[in-house]
C-alpha atoms as a PDB file:
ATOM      1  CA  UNK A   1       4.921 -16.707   7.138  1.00  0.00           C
ATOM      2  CA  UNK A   2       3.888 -13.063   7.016  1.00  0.00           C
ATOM      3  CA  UNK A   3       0.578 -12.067   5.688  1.00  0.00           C
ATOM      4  CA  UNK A   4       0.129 -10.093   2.424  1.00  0.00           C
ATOM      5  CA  UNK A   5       1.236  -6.358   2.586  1.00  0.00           C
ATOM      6  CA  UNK A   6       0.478  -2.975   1.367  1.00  0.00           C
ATOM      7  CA  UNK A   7       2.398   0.177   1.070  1.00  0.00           C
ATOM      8  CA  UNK A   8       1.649   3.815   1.701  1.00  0.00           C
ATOM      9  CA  UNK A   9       4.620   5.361   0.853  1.00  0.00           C
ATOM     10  CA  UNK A  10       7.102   4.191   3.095  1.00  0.00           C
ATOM     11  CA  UNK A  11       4.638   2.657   5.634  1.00  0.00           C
ATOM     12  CA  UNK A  12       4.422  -1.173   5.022  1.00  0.00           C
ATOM     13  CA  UNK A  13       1.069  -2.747   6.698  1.00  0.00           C
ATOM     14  CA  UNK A  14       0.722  -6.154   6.609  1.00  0.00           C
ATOM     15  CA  UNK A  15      -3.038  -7.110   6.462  1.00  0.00           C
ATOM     16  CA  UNK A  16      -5.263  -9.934   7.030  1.00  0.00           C
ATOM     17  CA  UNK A  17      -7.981  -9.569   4.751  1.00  0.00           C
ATOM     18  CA  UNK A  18      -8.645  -7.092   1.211  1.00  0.00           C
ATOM     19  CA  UNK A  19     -11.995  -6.676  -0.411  1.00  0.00           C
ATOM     20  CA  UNK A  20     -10.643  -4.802  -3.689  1.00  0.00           C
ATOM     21  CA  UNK A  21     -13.455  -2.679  -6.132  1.00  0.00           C
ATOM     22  CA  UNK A  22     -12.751  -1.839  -9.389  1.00  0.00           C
ATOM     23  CA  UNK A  23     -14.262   0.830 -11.873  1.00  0.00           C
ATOM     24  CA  UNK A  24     -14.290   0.801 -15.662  1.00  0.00           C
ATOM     25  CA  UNK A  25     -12.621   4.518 -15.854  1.00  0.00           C
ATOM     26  CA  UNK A  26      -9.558   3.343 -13.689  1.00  0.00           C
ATOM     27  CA  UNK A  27     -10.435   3.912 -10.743  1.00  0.00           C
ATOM     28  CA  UNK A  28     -11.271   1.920  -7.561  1.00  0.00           C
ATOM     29  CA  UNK A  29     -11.543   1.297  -3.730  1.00  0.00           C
ATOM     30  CA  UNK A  30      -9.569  -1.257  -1.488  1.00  0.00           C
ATOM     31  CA  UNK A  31     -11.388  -2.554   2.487  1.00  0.00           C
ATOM     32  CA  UNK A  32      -8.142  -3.605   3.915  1.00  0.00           C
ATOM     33  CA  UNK A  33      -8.108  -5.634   7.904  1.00  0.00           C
ATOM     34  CA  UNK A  34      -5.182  -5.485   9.569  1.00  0.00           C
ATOM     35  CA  UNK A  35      -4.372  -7.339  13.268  1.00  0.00           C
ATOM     36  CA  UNK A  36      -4.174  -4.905  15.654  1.00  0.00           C
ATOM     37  CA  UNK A  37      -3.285  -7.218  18.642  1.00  0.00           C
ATOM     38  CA  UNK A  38       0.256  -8.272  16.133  1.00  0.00           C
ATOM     39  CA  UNK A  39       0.663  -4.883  14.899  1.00  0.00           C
ATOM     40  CA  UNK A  40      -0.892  -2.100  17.622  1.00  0.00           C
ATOM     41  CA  UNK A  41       1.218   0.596  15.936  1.00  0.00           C
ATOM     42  CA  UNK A  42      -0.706   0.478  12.914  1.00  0.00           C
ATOM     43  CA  UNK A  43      -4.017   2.264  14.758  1.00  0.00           C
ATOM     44  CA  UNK A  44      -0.902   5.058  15.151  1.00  0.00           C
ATOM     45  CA  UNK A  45       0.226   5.259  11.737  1.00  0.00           C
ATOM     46  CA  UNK A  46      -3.107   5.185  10.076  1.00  0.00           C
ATOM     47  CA  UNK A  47      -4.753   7.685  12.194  1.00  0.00           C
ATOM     48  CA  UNK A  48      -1.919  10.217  11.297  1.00  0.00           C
ATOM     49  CA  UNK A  49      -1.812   8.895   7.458  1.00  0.00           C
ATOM     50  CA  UNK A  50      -6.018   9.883   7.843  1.00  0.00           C
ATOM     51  CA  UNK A  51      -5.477  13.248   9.168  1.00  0.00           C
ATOM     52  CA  UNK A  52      -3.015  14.221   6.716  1.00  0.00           C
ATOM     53  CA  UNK A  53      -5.575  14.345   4.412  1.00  0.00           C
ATOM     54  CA  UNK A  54      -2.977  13.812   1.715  1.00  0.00           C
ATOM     55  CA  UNK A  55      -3.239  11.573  -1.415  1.00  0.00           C
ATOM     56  CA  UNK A  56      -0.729   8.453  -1.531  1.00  0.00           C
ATOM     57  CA  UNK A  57       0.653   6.303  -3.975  1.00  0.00           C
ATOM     58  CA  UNK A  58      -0.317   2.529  -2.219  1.00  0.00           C
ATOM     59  CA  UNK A  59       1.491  -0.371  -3.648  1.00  0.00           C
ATOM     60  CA  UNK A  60       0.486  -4.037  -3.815  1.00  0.00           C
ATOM     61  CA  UNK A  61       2.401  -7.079  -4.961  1.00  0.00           C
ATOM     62  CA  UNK A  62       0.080  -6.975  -7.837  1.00  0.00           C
ATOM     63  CA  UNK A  63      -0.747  -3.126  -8.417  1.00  0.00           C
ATOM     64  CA  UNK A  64      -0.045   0.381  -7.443  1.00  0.00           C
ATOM     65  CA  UNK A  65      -2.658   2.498  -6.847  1.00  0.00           C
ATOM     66  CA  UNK A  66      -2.143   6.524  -7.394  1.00  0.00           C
ATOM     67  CA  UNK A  67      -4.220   9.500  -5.742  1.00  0.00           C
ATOM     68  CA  UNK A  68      -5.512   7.109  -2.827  1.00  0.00           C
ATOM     69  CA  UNK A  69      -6.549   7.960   0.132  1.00  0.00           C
ATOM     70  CA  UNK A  70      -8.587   6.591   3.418  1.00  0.00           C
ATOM     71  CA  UNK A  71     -12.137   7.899   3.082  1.00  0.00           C
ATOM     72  CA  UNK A  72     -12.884   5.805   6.421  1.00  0.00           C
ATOM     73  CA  UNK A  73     -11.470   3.810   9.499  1.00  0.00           C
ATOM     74  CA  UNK A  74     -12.727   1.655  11.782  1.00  0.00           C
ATOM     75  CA  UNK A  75     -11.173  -0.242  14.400  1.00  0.00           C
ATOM     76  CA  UNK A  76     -11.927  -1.898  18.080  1.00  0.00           C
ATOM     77  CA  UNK A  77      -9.037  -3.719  20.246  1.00  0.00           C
ATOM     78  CA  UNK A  78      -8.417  -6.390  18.065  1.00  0.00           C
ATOM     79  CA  UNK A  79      -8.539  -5.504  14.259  1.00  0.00           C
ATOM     80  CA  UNK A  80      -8.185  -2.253  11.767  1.00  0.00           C
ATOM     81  CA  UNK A  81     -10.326  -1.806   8.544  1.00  0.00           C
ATOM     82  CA  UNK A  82      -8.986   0.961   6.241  1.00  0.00           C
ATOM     83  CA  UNK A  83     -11.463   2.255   3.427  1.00  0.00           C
ATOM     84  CA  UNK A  84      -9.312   3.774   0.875  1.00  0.00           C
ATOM     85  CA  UNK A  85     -10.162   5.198  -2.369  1.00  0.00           C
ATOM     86  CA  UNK A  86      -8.146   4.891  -5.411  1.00  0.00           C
ATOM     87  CA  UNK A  87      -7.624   7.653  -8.546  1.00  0.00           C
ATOM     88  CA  UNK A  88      -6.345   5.383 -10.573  1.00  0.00           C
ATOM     89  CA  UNK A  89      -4.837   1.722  -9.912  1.00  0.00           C
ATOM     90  CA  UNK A  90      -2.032   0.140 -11.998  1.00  0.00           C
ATOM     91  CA  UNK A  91      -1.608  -3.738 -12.713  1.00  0.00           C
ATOM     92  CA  UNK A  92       2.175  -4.850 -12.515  1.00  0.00           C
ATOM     93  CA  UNK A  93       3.218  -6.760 -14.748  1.00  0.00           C
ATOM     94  CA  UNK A  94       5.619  -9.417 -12.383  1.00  0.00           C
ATOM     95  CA  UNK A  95       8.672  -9.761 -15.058  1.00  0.00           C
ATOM     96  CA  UNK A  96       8.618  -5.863 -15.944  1.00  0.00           C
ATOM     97  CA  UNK A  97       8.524  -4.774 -12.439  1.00  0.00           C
ATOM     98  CA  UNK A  98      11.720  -7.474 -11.460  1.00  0.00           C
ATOM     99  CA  UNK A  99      13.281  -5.713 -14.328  1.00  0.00           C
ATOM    100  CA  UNK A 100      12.636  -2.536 -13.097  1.00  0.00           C
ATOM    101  CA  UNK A 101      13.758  -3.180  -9.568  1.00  0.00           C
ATOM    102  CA  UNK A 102      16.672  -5.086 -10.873  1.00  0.00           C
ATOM    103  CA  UNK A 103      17.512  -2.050 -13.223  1.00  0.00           C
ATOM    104  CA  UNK A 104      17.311   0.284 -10.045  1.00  0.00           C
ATOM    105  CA  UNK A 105      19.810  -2.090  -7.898  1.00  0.00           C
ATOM    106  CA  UNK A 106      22.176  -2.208 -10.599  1.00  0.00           C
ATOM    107  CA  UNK A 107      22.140   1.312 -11.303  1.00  0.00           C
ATOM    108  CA  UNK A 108      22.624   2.224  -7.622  1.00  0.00           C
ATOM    109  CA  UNK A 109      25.413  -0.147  -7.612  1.00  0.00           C
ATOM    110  CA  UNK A 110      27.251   1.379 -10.386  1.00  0.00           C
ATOM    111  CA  UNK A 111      26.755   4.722  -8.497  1.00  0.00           C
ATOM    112  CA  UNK A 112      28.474   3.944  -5.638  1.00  0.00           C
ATOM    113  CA  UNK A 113      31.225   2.208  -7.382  1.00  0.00           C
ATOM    114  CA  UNK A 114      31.969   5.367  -9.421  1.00  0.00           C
ATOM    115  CA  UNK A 115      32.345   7.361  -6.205  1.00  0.00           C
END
Protein backbone atom coordinates (compact mmCIF):
# COMPACT_ATOMS: atom_id res chain seq x y z
CA UNK A 1 0.00 0.00 0.00
CA UNK A 2 1.45 3.41 -0.81
CA UNK A 3 1.79 6.00 1.81
CA UNK A 4 -0.26 9.25 1.84
CA UNK A 5 0.72 11.84 -0.91
CA UNK A 6 1.03 15.42 -1.64
CA UNK A 7 1.12 17.45 -4.74
CA UNK A 8 3.13 20.41 -5.92
CA UNK A 9 1.84 21.00 -9.07
CA UNK A 10 2.54 18.15 -11.05
CA UNK A 11 5.14 16.62 -8.64
CA UNK A 12 3.42 13.84 -6.53
CA UNK A 13 5.56 13.00 -3.18
CA UNK A 14 4.49 10.37 -1.26
CA UNK A 15 5.38 11.00 2.47
CA UNK A 16 5.74 9.22 5.62
CA UNK A 17 4.82 11.52 8.20
CA UNK A 18 2.77 15.38 8.21
CA UNK A 19 2.68 17.64 11.19
CA UNK A 20 -0.06 20.17 9.71
CA UNK A 21 -0.50 24.01 11.56
CA UNK A 22 -3.33 25.92 11.12
CA UNK A 23 -4.09 29.76 11.60
CA UNK A 24 -7.41 31.46 12.29
CA UNK A 25 -6.95 33.99 9.13
CA UNK A 26 -6.53 30.96 6.66
CA UNK A 27 -3.45 30.41 6.64
CA UNK A 28 -1.02 27.64 7.75
CA UNK A 29 2.23 25.50 7.62
CA UNK A 30 2.65 21.70 6.73
CA UNK A 31 6.35 19.49 8.22
CA UNK A 32 6.11 16.83 5.67
CA UNK A 33 8.92 13.36 5.90
CA UNK A 34 9.39 11.69 3.01
CA UNK A 35 11.73 8.22 2.55
CA UNK A 36 14.55 9.06 0.82
CA UNK A 37 16.09 5.50 0.62
CA UNK A 38 12.30 4.51 -1.51
CA UNK A 39 12.18 7.69 -3.25
CA UNK A 40 16.03 9.30 -3.69
CA UNK A 41 14.69 11.51 -6.49
CA UNK A 42 12.69 13.46 -4.25
CA UNK A 43 16.06 15.28 -2.55
CA UNK A 44 16.22 16.27 -6.63
CA UNK A 45 12.90 17.58 -7.11
CA UNK A 46 12.60 19.45 -3.90
CA UNK A 47 15.86 21.13 -4.03
CA UNK A 48 14.90 22.60 -7.52
CA UNK A 49 11.07 23.21 -6.32
CA UNK A 50 13.22 25.34 -3.22
CA UNK A 51 15.29 27.30 -5.50
CA UNK A 52 12.59 28.33 -7.66
CA UNK A 53 11.52 30.38 -5.11
CA UNK A 54 8.06 30.24 -6.64
CA UNK A 55 4.68 29.91 -4.81
CA UNK A 56 2.67 26.51 -5.49
CA UNK A 57 -0.67 25.36 -5.25
CA UNK A 58 -0.03 21.83 -2.93
CA UNK A 59 -2.87 19.45 -2.88
CA UNK A 60 -3.86 16.89 -0.25
CA UNK A 61 -6.54 14.23 -0.27
CA UNK A 62 -8.20 16.44 2.18
CA UNK A 63 -7.16 20.15 1.18
CA UNK A 64 -5.40 22.33 -1.25
CA UNK A 65 -3.26 24.72 -0.09
CA UNK A 66 -2.60 28.08 -2.34
CA UNK A 67 0.56 30.51 -2.24
CA UNK A 68 2.78 27.70 -0.50
CA UNK A 69 6.02 27.43 -0.51
CA UNK A 70 9.17 25.56 1.32
CA UNK A 71 10.57 28.05 3.83
CA UNK A 72 13.07 25.09 4.89
CA UNK A 73 14.61 21.57 4.08
CA UNK A 74 16.35 19.22 5.78
CA UNK A 75 17.46 15.94 4.88
CA UNK A 76 20.41 13.19 5.68
CA UNK A 77 20.69 9.69 3.66
CA UNK A 78 17.68 8.27 4.77
CA UNK A 79 14.68 10.76 5.11
CA UNK A 80 13.44 14.41 3.70
CA UNK A 81 11.52 17.00 5.90
CA UNK A 82 9.94 19.82 3.84
CA UNK A 83 8.78 23.03 5.86
CA UNK A 84 6.28 24.66 3.72
CA UNK A 85 4.21 27.59 4.35
CA UNK A 86 0.73 27.99 3.27
CA UNK A 87 -1.30 31.48 2.06
CA UNK A 88 -4.27 30.08 2.38
CA UNK A 89 -5.43 26.25 2.69
CA UNK A 90 -8.76 24.89 1.37
CA UNK A 91 -10.81 21.89 2.96
CA UNK A 92 -12.35 19.54 0.18
CA UNK A 93 -15.30 18.62 0.57
CA UNK A 94 -14.95 14.52 -0.66
CA UNK A 95 -18.49 14.35 -2.68
CA UNK A 96 -17.96 17.96 -4.32
CA UNK A 97 -14.51 17.31 -5.36
CA UNK A 98 -15.67 13.52 -7.02
CA UNK A 99 -18.15 15.70 -8.70
CA UNK A 100 -15.81 17.97 -9.85
CA UNK A 101 -13.32 15.45 -11.13
CA UNK A 102 -16.12 13.44 -12.52
CA UNK A 103 -17.48 16.69 -14.28
CA UNK A 104 -13.86 17.23 -15.75
CA UNK A 105 -13.65 13.43 -17.17
CA UNK A 106 -16.89 13.71 -18.69
CA UNK A 107 -16.34 16.92 -20.20
CA UNK A 108 -12.99 15.84 -21.68
CA UNK A 109 -14.75 12.90 -22.98
CA UNK A 110 -17.33 14.74 -24.80
CA UNK A 111 -14.40 16.80 -26.28
CA UNK A 112 -12.76 14.26 -27.90
CA UNK A 113 -15.83 12.65 -29.15
CA UNK A 114 -16.85 15.89 -30.93
CA UNK A 115 -13.51 15.93 -32.76
Amino acid sequence: MKSPFVKFDNDIFYYTHVNQQLVIDGSGDFDFEFDLIKYPEYKNIATNIFDSHQKYCIILPRCRAEDSFIKMMNYDDKKMVLYITCGKIRHINAKDHRDKVIDQILETRNNTNNT
